[in-house]
PDB file of N, CA and C in Angstrom:
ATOM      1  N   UNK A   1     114.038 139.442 113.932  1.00  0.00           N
ATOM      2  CA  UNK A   1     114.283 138.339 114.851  1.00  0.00           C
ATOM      3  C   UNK A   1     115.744 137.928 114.736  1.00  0.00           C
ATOM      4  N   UNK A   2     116.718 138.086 115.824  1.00  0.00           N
ATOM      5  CA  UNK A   2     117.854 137.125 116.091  1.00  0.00           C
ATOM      6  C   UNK A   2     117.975 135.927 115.712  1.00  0.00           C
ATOM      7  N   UNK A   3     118.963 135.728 115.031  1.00  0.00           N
ATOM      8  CA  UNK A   3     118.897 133.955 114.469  1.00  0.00           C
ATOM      9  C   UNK A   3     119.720 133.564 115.544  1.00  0.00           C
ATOM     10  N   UNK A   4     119.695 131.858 115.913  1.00  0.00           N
ATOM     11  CA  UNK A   4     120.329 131.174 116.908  1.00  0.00           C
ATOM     12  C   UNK A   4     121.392 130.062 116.206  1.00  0.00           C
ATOM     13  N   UNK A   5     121.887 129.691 116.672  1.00  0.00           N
ATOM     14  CA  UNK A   5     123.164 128.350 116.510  1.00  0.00           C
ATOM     15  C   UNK A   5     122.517 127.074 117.168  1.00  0.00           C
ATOM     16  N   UNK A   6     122.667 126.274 115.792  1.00  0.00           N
ATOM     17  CA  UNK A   6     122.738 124.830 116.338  1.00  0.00           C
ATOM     18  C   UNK A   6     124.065 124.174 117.001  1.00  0.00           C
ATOM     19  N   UNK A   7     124.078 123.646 117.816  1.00  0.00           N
ATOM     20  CA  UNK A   7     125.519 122.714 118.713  1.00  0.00           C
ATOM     21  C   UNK A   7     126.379 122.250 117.802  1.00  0.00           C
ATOM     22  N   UNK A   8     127.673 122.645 117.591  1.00  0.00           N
ATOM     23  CA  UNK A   8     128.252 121.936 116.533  1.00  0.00           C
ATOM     24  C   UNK A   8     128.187 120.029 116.503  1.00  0.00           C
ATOM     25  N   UNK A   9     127.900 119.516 115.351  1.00  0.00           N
ATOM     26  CA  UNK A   9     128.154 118.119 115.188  1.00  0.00           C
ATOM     27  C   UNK A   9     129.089 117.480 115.078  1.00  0.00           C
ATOM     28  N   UNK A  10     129.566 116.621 116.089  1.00  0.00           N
ATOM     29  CA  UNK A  10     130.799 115.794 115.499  1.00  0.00           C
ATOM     30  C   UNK A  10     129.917 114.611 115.097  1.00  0.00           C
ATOM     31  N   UNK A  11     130.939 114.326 113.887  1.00  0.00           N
ATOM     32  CA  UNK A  11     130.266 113.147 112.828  1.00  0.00           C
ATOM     33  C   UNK A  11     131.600 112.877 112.372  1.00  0.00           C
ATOM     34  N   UNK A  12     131.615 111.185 111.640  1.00  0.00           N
ATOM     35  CA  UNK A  12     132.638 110.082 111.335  1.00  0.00           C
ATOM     36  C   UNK A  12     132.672 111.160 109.758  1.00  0.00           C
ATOM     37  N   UNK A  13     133.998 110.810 109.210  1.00  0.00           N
ATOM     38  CA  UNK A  13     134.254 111.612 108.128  1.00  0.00           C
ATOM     39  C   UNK A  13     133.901 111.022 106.950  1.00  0.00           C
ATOM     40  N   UNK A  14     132.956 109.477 107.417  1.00  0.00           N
ATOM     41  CA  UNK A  14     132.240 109.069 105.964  1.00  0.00           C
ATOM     42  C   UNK A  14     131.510 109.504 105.870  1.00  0.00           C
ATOM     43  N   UNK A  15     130.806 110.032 107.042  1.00  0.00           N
ATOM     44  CA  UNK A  15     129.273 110.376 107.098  1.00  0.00           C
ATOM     45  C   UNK A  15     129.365 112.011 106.239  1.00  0.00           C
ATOM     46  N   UNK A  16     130.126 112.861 107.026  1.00  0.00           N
ATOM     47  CA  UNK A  16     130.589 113.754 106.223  1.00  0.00           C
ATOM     48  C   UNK A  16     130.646 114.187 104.917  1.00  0.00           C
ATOM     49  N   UNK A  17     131.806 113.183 104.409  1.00  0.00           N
ATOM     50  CA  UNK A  17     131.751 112.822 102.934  1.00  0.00           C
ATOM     51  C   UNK A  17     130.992 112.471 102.366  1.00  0.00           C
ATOM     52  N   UNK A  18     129.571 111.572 102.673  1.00  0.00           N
ATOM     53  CA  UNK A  18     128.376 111.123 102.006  1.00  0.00           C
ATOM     54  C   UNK A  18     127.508 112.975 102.044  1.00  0.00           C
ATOM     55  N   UNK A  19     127.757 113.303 103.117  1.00  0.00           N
ATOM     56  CA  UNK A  19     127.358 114.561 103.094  1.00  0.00           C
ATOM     57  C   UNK A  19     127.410 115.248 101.888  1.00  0.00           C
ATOM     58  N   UNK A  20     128.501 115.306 101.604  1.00  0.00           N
ATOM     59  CA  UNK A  20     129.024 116.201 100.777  1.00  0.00           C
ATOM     60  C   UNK A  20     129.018 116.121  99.221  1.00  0.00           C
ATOM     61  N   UNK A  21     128.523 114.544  99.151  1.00  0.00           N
ATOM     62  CA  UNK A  21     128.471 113.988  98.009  1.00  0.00           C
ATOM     63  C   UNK A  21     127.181 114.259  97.449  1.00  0.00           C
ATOM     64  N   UNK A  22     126.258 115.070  98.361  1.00  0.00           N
ATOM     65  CA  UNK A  22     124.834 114.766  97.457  1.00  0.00           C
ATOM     66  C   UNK A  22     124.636 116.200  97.681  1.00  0.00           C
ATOM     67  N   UNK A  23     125.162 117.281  98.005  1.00  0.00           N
ATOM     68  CA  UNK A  23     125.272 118.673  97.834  1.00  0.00           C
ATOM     69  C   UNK A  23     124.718 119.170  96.305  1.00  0.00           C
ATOM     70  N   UNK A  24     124.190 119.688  96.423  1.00  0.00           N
ATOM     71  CA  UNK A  24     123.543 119.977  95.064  1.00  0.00           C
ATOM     72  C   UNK A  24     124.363 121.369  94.517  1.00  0.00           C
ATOM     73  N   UNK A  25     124.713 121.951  93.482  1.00  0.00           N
ATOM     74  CA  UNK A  25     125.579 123.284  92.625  1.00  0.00           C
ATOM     75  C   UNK A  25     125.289 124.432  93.341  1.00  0.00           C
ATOM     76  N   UNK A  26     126.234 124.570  94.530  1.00  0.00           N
ATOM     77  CA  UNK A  26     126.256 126.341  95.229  1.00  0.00           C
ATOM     78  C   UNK A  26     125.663 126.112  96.138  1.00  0.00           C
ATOM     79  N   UNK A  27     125.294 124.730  97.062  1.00  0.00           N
ATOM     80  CA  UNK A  27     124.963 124.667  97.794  1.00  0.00           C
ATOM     81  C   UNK A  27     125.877 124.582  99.065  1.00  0.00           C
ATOM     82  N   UNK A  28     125.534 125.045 100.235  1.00  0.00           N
ATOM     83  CA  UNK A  28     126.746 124.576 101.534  1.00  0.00           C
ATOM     84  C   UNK A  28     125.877 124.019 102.636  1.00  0.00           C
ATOM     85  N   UNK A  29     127.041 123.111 102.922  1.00  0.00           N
ATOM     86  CA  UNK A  29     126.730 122.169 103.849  1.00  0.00           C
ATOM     87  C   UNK A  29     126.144 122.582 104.942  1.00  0.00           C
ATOM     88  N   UNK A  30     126.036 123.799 105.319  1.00  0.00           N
ATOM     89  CA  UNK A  30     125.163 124.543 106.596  1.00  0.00           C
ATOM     90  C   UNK A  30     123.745 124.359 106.220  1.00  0.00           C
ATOM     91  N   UNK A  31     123.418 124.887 104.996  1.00  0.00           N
ATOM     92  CA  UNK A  31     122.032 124.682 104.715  1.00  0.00           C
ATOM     93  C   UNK A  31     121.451 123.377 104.466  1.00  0.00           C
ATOM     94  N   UNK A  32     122.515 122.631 104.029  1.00  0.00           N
ATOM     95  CA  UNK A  32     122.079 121.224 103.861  1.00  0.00           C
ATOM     96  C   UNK A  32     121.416 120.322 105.157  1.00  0.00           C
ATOM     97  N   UNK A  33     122.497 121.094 106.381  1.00  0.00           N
ATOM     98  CA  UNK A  33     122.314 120.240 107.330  1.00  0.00           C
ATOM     99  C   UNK A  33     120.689 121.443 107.919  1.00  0.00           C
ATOM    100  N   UNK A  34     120.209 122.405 107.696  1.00  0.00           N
ATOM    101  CA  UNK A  34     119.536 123.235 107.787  1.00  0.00           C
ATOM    102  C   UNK A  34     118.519 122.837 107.371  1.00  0.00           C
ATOM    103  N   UNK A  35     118.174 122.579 106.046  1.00  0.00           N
ATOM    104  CA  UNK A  35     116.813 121.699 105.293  1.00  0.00           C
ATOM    105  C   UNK A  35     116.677 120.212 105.721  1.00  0.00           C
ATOM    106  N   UNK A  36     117.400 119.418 106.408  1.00  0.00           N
ATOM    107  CA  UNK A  36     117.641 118.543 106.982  1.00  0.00           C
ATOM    108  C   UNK A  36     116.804 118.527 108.297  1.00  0.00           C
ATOM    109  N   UNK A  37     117.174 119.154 109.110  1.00  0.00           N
ATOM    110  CA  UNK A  37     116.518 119.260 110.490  1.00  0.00           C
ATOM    111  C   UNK A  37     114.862 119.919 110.210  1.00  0.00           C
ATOM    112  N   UNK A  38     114.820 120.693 109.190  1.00  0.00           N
ATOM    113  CA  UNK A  38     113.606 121.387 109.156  1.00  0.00           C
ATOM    114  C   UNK A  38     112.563 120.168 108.371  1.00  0.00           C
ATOM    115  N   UNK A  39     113.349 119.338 107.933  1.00  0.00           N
ATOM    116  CA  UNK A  39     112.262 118.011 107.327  1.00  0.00           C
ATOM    117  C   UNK A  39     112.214 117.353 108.150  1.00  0.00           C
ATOM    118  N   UNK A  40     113.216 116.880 108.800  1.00  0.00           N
ATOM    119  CA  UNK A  40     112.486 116.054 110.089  1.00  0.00           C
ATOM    120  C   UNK A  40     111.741 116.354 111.067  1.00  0.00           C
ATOM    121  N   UNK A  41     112.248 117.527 111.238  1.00  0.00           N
ATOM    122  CA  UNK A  41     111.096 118.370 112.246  1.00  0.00           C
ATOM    123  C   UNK A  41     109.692 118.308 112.026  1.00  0.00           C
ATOM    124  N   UNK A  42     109.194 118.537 110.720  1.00  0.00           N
ATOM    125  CA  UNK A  42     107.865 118.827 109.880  1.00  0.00           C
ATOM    126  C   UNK A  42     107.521 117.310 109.770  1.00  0.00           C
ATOM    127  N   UNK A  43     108.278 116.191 109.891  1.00  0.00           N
ATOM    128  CA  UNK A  43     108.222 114.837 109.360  1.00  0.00           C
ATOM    129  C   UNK A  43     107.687 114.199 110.916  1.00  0.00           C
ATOM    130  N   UNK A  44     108.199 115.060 111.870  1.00  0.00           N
ATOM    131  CA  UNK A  44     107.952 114.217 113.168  1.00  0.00           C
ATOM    132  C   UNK A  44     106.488 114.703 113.329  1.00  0.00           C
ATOM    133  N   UNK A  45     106.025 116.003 113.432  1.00  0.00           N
ATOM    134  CA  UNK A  45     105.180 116.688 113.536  1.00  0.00           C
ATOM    135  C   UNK A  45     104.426 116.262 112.890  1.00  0.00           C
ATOM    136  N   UNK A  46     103.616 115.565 111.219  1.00  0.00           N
ATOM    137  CA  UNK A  46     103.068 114.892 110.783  1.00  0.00           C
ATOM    138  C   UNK A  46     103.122 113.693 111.064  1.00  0.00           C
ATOM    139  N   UNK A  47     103.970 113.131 112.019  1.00  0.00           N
ATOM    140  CA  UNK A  47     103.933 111.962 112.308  1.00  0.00           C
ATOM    141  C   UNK A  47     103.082 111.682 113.985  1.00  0.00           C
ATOM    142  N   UNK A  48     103.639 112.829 114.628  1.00  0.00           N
ATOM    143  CA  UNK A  48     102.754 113.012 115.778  1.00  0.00           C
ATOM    144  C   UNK A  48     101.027 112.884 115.643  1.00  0.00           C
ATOM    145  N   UNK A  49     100.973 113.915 114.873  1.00  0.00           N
ATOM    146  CA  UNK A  49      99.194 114.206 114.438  1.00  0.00           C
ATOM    147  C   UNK A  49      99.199 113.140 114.221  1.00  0.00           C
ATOM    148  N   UNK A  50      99.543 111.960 112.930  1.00  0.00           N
ATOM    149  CA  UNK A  50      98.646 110.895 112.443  1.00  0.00           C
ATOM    150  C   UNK A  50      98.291 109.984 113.774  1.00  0.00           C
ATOM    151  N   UNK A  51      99.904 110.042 114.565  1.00  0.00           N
ATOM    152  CA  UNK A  51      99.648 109.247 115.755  1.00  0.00           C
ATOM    153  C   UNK A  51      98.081 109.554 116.767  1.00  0.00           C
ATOM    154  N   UNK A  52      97.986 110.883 117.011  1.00  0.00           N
ATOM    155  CA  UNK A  52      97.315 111.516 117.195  1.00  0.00           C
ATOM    156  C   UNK A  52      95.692 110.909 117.131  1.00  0.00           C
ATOM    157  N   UNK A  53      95.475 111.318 115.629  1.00  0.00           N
ATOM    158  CA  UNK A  53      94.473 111.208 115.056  1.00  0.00           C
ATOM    159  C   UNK A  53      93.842 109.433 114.974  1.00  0.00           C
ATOM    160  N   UNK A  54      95.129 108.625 114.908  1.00  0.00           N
ATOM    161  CA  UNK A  54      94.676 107.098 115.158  1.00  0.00           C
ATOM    162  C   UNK A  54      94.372 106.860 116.262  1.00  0.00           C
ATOM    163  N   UNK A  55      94.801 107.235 117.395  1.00  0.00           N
ATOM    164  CA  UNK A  55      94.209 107.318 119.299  1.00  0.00           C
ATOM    165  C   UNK A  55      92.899 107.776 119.049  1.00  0.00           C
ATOM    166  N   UNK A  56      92.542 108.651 118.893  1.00  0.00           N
ATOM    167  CA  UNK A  56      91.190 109.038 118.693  1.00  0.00           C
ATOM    168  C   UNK A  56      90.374 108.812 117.714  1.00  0.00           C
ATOM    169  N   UNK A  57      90.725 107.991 117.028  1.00  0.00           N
ATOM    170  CA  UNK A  57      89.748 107.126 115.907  1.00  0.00           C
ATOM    171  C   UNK A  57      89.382 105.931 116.540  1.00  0.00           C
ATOM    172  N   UNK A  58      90.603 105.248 117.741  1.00  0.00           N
ATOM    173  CA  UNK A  58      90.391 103.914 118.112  1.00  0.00           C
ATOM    174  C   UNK A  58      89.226 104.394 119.143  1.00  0.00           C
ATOM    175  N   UNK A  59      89.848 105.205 119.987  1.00  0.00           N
ATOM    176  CA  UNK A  59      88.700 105.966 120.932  1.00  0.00           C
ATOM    177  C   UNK A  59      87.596 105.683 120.655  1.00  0.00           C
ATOM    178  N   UNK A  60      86.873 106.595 119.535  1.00  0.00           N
ATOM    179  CA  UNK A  60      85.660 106.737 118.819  1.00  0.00           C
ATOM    180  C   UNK A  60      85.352 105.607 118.724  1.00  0.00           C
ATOM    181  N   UNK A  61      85.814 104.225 118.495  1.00  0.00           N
ATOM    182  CA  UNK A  61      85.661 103.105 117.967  1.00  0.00           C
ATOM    183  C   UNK A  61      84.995 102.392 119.051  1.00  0.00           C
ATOM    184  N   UNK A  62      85.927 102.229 120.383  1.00  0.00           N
ATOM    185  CA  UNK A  62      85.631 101.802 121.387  1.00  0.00           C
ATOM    186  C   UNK A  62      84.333 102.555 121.880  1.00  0.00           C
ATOM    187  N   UNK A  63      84.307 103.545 121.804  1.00  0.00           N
ATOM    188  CA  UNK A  63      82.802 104.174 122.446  1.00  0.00           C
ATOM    189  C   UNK A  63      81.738 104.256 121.798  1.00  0.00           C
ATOM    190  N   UNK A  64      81.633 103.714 119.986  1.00  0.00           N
ATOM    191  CA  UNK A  64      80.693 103.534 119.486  1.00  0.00           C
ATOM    192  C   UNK A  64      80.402 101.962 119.268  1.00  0.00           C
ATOM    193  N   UNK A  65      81.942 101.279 119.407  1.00  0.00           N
ATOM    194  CA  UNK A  65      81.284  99.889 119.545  1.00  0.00           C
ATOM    195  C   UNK A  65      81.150  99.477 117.800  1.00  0.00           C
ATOM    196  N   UNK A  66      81.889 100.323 117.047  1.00  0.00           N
ATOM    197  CA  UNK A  66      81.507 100.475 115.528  1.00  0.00           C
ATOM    198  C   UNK A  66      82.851 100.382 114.987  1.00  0.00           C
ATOM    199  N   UNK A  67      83.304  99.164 114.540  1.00  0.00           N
ATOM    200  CA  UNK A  67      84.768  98.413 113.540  1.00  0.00           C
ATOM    201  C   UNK A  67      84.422  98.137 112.274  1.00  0.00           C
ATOM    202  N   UNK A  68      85.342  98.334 111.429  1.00  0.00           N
ATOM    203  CA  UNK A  68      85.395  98.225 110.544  1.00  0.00           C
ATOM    204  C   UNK A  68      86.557  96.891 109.995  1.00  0.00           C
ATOM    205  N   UNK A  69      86.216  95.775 108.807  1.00  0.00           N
ATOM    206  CA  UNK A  69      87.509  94.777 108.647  1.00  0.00           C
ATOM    207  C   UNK A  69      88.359  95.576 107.731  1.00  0.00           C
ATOM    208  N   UNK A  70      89.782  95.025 107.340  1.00  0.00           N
ATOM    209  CA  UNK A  70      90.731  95.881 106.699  1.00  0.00           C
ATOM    210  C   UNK A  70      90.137  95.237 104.937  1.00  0.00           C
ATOM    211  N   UNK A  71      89.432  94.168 105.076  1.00  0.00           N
ATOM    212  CA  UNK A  71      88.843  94.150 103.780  1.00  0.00           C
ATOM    213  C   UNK A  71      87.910  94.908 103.001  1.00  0.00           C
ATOM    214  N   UNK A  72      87.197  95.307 104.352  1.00  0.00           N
ATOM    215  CA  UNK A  72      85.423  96.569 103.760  1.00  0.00           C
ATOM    216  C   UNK A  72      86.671  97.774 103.582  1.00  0.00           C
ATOM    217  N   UNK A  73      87.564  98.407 104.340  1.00  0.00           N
ATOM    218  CA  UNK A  73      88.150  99.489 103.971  1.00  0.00           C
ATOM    219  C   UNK A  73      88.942  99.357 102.778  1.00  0.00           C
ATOM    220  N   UNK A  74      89.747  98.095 102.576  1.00  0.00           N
ATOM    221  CA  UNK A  74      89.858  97.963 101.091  1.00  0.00           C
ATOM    222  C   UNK A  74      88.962  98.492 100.167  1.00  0.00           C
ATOM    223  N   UNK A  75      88.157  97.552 100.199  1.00  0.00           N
ATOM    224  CA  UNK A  75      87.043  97.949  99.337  1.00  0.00           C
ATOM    225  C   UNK A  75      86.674  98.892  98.828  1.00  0.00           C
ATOM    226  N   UNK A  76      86.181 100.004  99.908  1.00  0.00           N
ATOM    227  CA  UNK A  76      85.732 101.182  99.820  1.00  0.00           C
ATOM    228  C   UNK A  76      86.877 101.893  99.495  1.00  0.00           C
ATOM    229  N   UNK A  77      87.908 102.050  99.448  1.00  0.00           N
ATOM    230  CA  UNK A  77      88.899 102.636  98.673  1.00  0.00           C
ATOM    231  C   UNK A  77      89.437 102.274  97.134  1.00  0.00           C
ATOM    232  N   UNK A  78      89.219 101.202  97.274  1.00  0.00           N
ATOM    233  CA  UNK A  78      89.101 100.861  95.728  1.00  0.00           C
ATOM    234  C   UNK A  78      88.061 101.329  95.066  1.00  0.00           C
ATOM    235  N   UNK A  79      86.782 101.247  95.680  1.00  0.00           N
ATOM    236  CA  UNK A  79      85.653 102.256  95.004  1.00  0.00           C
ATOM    237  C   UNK A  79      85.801 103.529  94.584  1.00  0.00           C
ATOM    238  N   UNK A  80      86.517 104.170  95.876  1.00  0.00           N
ATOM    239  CA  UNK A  80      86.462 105.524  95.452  1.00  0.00           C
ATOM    240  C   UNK A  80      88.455 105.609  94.601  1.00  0.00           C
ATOM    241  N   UNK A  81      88.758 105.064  94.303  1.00  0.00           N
ATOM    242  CA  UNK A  81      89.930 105.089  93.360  1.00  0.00           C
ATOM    243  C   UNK A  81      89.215 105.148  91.855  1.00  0.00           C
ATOM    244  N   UNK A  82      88.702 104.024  91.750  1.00  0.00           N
ATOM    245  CA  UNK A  82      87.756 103.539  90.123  1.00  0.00           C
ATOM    246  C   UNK A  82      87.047 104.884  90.085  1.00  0.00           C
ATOM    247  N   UNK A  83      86.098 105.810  91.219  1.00  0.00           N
ATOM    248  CA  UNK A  83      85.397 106.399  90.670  1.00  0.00           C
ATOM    249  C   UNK A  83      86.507 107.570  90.384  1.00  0.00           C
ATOM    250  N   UNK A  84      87.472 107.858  90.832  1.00  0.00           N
ATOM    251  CA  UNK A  84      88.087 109.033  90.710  1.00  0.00           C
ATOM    252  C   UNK A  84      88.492 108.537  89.158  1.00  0.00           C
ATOM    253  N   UNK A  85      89.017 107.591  88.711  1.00  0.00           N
ATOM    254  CA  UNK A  85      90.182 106.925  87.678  1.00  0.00           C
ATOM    255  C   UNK A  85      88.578 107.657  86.713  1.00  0.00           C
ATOM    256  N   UNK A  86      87.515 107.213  86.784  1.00  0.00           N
ATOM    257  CA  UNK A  86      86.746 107.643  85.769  1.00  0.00           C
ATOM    258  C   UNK A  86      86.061 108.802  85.664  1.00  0.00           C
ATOM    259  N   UNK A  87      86.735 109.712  87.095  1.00  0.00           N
ATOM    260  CA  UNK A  87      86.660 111.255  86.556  1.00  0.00           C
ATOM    261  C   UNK A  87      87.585 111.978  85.941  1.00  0.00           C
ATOM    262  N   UNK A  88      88.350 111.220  85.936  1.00  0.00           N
ATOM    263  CA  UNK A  88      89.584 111.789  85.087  1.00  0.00           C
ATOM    264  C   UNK A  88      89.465 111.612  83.642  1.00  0.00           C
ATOM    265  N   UNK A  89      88.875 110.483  83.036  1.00  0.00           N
ATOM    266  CA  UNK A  89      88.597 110.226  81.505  1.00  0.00           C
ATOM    267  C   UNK A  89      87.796 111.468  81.088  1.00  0.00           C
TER     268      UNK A  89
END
């Protein structure tokens, strides 16, 4: 597969320099800005689905007529926290 080019960036030369400051040993700033786009990408994309997945939970909600308070879901997560905390002992 052919690799492609991203549009070059113009950016302020602090931004740059902050860039450059958190470069990790043998790393270059191409890849930086490379693992960069590929996390947000993956970050939007998990962010889509959850969006996703909450539309169609409210959905479900509305057509079963079946809510839940943010206290019972407390709850029940604290339950299943304690029971996990005491599968771990």
């Amino acid at each position: 597969m052919k690799t492609a080019t991203i549009p070059s960036l113009r950016v302020n030369p602090e931004l740059r320099h902050a860039a450059e400051d958190v470069l990790h040993n043998g790393e270059s700033l191409s890849s930086f800005v490379e693992q960069s786009l590929q996390a947000n990408i993956e970050r939007r994309r998990l962010q889509s689905a959850f969006i996703a997945r909450g539309l169609a939970s409210r959905d479900d909600a509305r057509k079963s007529g079946e809510y839940y308070t943010a206290k019972d879901v407390l709850e029940e997560l604290d339950n299943l926290l304690a029971l996990s905390e005491k599968d771990e002992l």
